[in-house]
Protein backbone atom coordinates (compact mmCIF):
# COMPACT_ATOMS: atom_id res chain seq x y z
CA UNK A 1 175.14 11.11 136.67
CA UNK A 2 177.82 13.17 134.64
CA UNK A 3 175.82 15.87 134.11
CA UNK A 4 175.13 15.90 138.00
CA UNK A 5 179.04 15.62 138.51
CA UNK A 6 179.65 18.61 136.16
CA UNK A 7 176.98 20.65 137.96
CA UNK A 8 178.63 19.98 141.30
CA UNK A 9 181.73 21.03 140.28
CA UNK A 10 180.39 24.19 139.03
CA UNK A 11 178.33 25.13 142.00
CA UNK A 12 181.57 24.24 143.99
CA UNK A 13 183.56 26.64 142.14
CA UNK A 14 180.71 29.41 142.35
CA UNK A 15 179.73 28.71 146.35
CA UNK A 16 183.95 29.56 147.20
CA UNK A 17 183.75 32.53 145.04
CA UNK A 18 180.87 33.68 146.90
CA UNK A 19 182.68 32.74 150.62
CA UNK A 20 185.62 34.88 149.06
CA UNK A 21 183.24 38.12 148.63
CA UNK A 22 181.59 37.71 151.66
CA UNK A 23 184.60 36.87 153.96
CA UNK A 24 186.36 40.09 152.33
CA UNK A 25 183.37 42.44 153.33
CA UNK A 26 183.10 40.88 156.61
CA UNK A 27 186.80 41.61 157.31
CA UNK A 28 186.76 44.98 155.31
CA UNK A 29 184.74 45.80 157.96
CA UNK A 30 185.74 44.75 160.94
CA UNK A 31 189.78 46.62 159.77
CA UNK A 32 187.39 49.60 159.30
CA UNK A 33 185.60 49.67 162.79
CA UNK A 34 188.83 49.32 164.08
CA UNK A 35 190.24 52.02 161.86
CA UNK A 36 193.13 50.30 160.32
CA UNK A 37 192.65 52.79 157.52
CA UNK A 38 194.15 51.64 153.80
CA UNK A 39 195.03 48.49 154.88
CA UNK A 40 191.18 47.05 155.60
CA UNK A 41 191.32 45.60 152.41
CA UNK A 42 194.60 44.34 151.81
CA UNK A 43 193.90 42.72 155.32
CA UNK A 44 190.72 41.22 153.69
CA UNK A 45 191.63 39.74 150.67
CA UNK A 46 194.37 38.32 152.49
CA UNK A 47 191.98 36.51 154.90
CA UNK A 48 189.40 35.69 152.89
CA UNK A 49 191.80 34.07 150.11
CA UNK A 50 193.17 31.86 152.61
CA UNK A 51 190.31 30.76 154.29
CA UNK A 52 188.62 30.01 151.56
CA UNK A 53 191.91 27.80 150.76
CA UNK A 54 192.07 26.68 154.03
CA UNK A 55 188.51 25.23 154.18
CA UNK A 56 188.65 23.59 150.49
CA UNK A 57 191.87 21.68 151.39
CA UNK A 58 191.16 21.25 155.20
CA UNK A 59 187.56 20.92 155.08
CA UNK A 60 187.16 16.91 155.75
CA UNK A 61 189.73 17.54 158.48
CA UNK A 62 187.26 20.06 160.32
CA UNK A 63 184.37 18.52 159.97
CA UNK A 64 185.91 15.01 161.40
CA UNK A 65 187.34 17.12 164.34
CA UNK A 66 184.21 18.93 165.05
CA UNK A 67 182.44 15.20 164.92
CA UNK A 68 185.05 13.77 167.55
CA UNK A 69 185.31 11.00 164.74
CA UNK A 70 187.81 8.48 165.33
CA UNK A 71 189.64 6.21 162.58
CA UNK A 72 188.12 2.68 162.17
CA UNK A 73 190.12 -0.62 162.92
CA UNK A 74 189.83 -3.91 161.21
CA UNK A 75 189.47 -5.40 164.73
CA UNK A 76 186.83 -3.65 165.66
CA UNK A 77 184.78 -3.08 162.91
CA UNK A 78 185.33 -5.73 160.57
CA UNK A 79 181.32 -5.58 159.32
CA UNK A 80 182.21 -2.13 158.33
CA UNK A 81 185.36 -2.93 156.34
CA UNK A 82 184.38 -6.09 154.34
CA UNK A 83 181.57 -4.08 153.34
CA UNK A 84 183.25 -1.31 152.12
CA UNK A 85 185.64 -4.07 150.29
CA UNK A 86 182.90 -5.66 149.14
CA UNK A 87 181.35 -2.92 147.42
CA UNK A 88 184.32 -1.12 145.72
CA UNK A 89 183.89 -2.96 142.60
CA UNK A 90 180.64 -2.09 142.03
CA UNK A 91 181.34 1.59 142.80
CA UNK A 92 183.75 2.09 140.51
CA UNK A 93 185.52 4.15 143.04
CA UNK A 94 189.23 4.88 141.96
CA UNK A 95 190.65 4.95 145.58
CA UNK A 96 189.13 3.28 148.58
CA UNK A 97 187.39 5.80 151.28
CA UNK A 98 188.76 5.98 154.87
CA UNK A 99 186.75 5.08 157.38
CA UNK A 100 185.94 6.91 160.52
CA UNK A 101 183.35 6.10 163.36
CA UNK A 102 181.45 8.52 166.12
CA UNK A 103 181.01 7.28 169.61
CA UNK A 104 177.50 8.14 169.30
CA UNK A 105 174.01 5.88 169.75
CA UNK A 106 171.94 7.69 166.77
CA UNK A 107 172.29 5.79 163.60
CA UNK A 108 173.43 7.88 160.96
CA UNK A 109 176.48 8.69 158.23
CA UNK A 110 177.81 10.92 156.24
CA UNK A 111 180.61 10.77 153.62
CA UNK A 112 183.13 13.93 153.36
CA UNK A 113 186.35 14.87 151.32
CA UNK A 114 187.65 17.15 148.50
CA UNK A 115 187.27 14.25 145.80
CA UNK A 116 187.12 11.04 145.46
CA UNK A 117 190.82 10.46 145.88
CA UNK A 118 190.69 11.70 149.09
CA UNK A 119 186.85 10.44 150.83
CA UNK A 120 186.23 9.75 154.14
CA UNK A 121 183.09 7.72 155.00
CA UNK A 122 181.89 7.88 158.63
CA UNK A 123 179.39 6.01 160.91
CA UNK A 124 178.33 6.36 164.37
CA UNK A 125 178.18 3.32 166.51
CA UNK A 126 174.40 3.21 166.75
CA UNK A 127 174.42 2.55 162.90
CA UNK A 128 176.93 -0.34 163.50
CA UNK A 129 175.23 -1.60 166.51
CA UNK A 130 171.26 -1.27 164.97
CA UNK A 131 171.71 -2.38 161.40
CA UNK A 132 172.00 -5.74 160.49
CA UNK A 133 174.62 -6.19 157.27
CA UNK A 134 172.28 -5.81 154.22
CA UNK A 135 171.35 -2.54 155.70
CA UNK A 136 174.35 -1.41 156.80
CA UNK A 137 175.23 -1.89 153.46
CA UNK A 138 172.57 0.31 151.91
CA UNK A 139 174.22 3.01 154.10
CA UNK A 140 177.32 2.58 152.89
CA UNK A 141 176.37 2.51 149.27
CA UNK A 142 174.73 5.77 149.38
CA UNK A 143 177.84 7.49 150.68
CA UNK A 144 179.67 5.95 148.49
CA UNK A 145 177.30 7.22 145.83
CA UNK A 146 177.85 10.97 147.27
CA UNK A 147 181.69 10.50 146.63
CA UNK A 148 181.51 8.77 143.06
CA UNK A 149 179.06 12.16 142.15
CA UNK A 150 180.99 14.82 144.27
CA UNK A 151 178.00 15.80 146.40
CA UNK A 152 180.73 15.38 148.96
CA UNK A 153 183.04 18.42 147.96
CA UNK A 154 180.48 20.52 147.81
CA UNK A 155 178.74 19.71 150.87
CA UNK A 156 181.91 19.69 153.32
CA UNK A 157 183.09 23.02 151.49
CA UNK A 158 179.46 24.51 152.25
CA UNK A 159 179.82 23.63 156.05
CA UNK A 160 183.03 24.63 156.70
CA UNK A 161 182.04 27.72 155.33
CA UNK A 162 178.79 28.25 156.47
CA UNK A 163 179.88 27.99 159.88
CA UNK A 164 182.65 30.09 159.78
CA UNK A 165 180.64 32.93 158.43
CA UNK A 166 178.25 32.98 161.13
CA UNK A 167 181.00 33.00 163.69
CA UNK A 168 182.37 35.92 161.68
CA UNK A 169 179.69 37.80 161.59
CA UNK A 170 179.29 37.09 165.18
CA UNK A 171 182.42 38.94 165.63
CA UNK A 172 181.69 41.77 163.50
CA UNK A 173 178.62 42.56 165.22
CA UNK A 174 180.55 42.41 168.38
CA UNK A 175 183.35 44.34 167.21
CA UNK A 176 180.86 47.48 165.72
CA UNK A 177 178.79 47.25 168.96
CA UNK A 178 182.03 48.13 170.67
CA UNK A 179 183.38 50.76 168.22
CA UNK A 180 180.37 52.18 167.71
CA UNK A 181 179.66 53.31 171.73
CA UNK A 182 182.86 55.22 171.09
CA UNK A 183 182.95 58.43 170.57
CA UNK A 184 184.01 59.95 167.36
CA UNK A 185 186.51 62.80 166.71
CA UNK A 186 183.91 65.08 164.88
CA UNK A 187 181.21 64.52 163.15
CA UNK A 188 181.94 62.57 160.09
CA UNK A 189 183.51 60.01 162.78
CA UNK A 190 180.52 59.88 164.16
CA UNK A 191 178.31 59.30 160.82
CA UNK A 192 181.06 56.64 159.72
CA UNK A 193 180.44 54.76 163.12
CA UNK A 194 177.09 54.89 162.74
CA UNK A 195 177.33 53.46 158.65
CA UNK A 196 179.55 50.57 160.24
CA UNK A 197 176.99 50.11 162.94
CA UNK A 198 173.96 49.52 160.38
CA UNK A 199 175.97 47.48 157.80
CA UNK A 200 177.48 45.75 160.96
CA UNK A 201 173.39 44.60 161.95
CA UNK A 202 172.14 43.66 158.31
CA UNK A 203 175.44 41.20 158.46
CA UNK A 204 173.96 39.76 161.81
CA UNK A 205 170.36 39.21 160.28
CA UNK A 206 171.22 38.11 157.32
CA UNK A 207 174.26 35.63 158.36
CA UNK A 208 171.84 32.80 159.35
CA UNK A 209 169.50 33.12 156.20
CA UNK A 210 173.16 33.08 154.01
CA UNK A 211 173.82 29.96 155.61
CA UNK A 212 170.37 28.16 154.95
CA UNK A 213 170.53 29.10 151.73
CA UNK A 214 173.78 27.71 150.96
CA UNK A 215 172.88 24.35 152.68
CA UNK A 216 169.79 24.58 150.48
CA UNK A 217 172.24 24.93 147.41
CA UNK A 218 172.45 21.09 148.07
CA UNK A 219 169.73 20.06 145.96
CA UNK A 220 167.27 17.12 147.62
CA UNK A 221 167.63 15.70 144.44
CA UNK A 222 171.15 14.80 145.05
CA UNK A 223 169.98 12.22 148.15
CA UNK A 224 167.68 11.27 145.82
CA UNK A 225 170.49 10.35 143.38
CA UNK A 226 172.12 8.64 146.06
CA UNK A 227 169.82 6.17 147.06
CA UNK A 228 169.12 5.19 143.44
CA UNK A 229 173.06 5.20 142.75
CA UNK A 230 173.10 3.10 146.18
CA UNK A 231 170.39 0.65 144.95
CA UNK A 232 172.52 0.46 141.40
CA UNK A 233 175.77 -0.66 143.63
CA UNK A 234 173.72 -3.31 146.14
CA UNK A 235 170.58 -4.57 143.84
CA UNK A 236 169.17 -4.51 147.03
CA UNK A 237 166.50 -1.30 147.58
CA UNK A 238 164.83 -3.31 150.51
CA UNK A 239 168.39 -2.96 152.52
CA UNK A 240 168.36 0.88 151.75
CA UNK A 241 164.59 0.84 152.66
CA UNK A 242 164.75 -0.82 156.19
CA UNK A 243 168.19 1.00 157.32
CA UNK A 244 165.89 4.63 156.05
CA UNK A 245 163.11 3.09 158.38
CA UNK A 246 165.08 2.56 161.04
CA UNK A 247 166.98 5.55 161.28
CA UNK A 248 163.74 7.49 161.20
CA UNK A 249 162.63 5.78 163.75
CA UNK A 250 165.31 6.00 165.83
CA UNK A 251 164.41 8.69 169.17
CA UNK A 252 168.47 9.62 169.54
CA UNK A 253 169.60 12.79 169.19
CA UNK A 254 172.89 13.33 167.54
CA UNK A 255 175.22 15.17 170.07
CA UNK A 256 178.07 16.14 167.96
CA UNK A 257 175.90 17.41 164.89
CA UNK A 258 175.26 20.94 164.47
CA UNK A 259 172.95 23.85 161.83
CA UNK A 260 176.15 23.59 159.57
CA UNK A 261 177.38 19.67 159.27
CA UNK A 262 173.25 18.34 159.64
CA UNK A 263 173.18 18.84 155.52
CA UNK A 264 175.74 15.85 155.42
CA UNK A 265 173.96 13.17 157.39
CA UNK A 266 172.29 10.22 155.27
CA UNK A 267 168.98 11.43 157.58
CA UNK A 268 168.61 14.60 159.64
CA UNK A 269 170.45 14.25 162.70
CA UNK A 270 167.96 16.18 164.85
CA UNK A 271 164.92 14.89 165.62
CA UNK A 272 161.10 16.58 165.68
CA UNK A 273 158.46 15.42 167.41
CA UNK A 274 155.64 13.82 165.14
CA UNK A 275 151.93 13.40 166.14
CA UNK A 276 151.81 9.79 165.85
CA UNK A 277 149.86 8.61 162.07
CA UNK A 278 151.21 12.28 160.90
CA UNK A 279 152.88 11.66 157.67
CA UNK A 280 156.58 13.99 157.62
CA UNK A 281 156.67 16.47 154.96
CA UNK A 282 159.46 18.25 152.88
CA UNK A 283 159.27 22.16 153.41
CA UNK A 284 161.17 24.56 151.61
CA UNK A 285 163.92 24.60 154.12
CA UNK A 286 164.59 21.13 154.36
CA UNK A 287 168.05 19.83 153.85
CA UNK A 288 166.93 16.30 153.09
CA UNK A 289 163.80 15.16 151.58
CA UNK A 290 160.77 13.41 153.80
CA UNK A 291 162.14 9.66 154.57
CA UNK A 292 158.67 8.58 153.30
CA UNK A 293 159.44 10.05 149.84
CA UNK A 294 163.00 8.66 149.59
CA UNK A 295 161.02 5.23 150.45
CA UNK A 296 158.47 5.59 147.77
CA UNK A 297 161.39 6.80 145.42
CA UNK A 298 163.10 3.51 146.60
CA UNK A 299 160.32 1.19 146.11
CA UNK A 300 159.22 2.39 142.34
CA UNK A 301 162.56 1.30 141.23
CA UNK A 302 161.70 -2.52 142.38
């Protein structure tokens, strides 16, 4: 567990340094396209500096917003709270998560937050209305298990980011597509447009891989980790087991989820049709592992 706490940290650390480069060229050359001359890259840095701040520091903040998440209340969701109560001894947890719920009918949760000092667990209202408490309490566990390791910085860091480069890049592509039908002064004008221009397309193709690739920088081994961590804080695996089975199961689509948050979910939040008896694999671009294998994973540690 320390050594995957370390790890996170690290490929934390290296994932904003990355944003940081890529935001900068991004903006670099967008200030170009609209020749702003020496100043594209003070422009950049600036930008890409504080974004990158913004979205470590802000990140929970977004991704709650962009969720329509509301706070919890002890009125309404008592289950919820003496669970989480319940449970924070066995965690070890140094400060006690917030709780937030989506007005949604899918069962599902993720947990989000710099640290640990400042977590934020969330559920939808399917997953309060369609578990029963020992499940519910599986769920909870494993997000608690994502903030005690710090799967949850990197995660909500990766998302924030990951989103705003494709919107970025959606710009740029815009932006060159318009600078580029102008016409240039002479000819070197004209050769620099058309420099922008390809540079400007490679961005746009290679924007959506980027962000797979850093969702897929969140190891499947870390939900692994999870439910094993979540098991350690219940003794329960059959809880985790039936709330996995159920959510599986569940036909609801998750309207609020999106490419860049679904990496946070407990279970994907979009759902594929199956042929019925067909057993659901993990493929290389999977952001969580097959529910099947997290069961079997689940069940060898009875």
């Amino acid at each position: 567990m320390f050594e995957s706490i370390k790890r996170n940290k690290i490929e934390s650390g290296v994932i904003v340094g990355i944003f940081i480069v890529v935001i900068t060229l991004i903006i670099y050359f967008i200030c170009n396209a609209l020749n702003l001359g020496s100043l594209s890259i003070v422009i950049a840095l600036i930008f890409s500096i504080t974004s990158a701040w913004g979205s470590y520091y802000y990140s929970d903040k977004i991704v709650l917003s962009v969720n329509r998440a509301r706070p919890a209340t002890k009125e309404e969701d008592q289950k919820l709270v003496n669970i989480l109560d319940a449970l924070m001894v066995a965690s070890g947890l140094p400060c006690k998560p917030r709780l937030y719920v989506v007005d949604d009918p899918q069962p599902n949760a993720f947990a989000t937050g710099r640290n640990p000092e400042n977590a934020v667990i969330c559920v939808t209202t399917g997953l309060l209305e369609k578990l029963d408490y020992y499940e519910l309490e599986g769920v909870i566990a494993h997000e608690m298990s994502h903030i005690k390791n710090y799967d949850i910085r990197l995660s909500c860091v990766v998302s924030v980011m990951v989103g705003f480069i494709v919107m970025l890049s959606d710009l740029f592509s815009r932006t060159l597509f318009w600078g580029g039908l102008r016409d240039g002064d002479n000819d070197s004008d004209s050769k620099a447009n058309g420099i922008l221009m390809i540079i400007g397309l490679i961005f746009l193709i290679l924007s959506p891989i980027f962000g797979s690739l850093m969702q897929l920088a969140l190891s499947r081994k870390r939900e692994f980790l999870a439910d094993a961590t979540a098991v350690e804080f219940t003794r329960n695996p059959d809880g985790l087991i039936s709330a996995l089975e159920k959510l599986d199961s569940d036909p609801n689509q998750l309207q609020t989820a999106n490419s860049a948050t679904a990496n946070m979910y407990i279970v994907n939040p979009f759902r594929k049709d199956t042929k019925e008896g067909k057993r659901r694999t993990t493929s290389i671009w999977s952001t969580h592992p097959s529910t099947e294998d997290r069961i079997a994973a689940l069940r060898s540690l009875k």
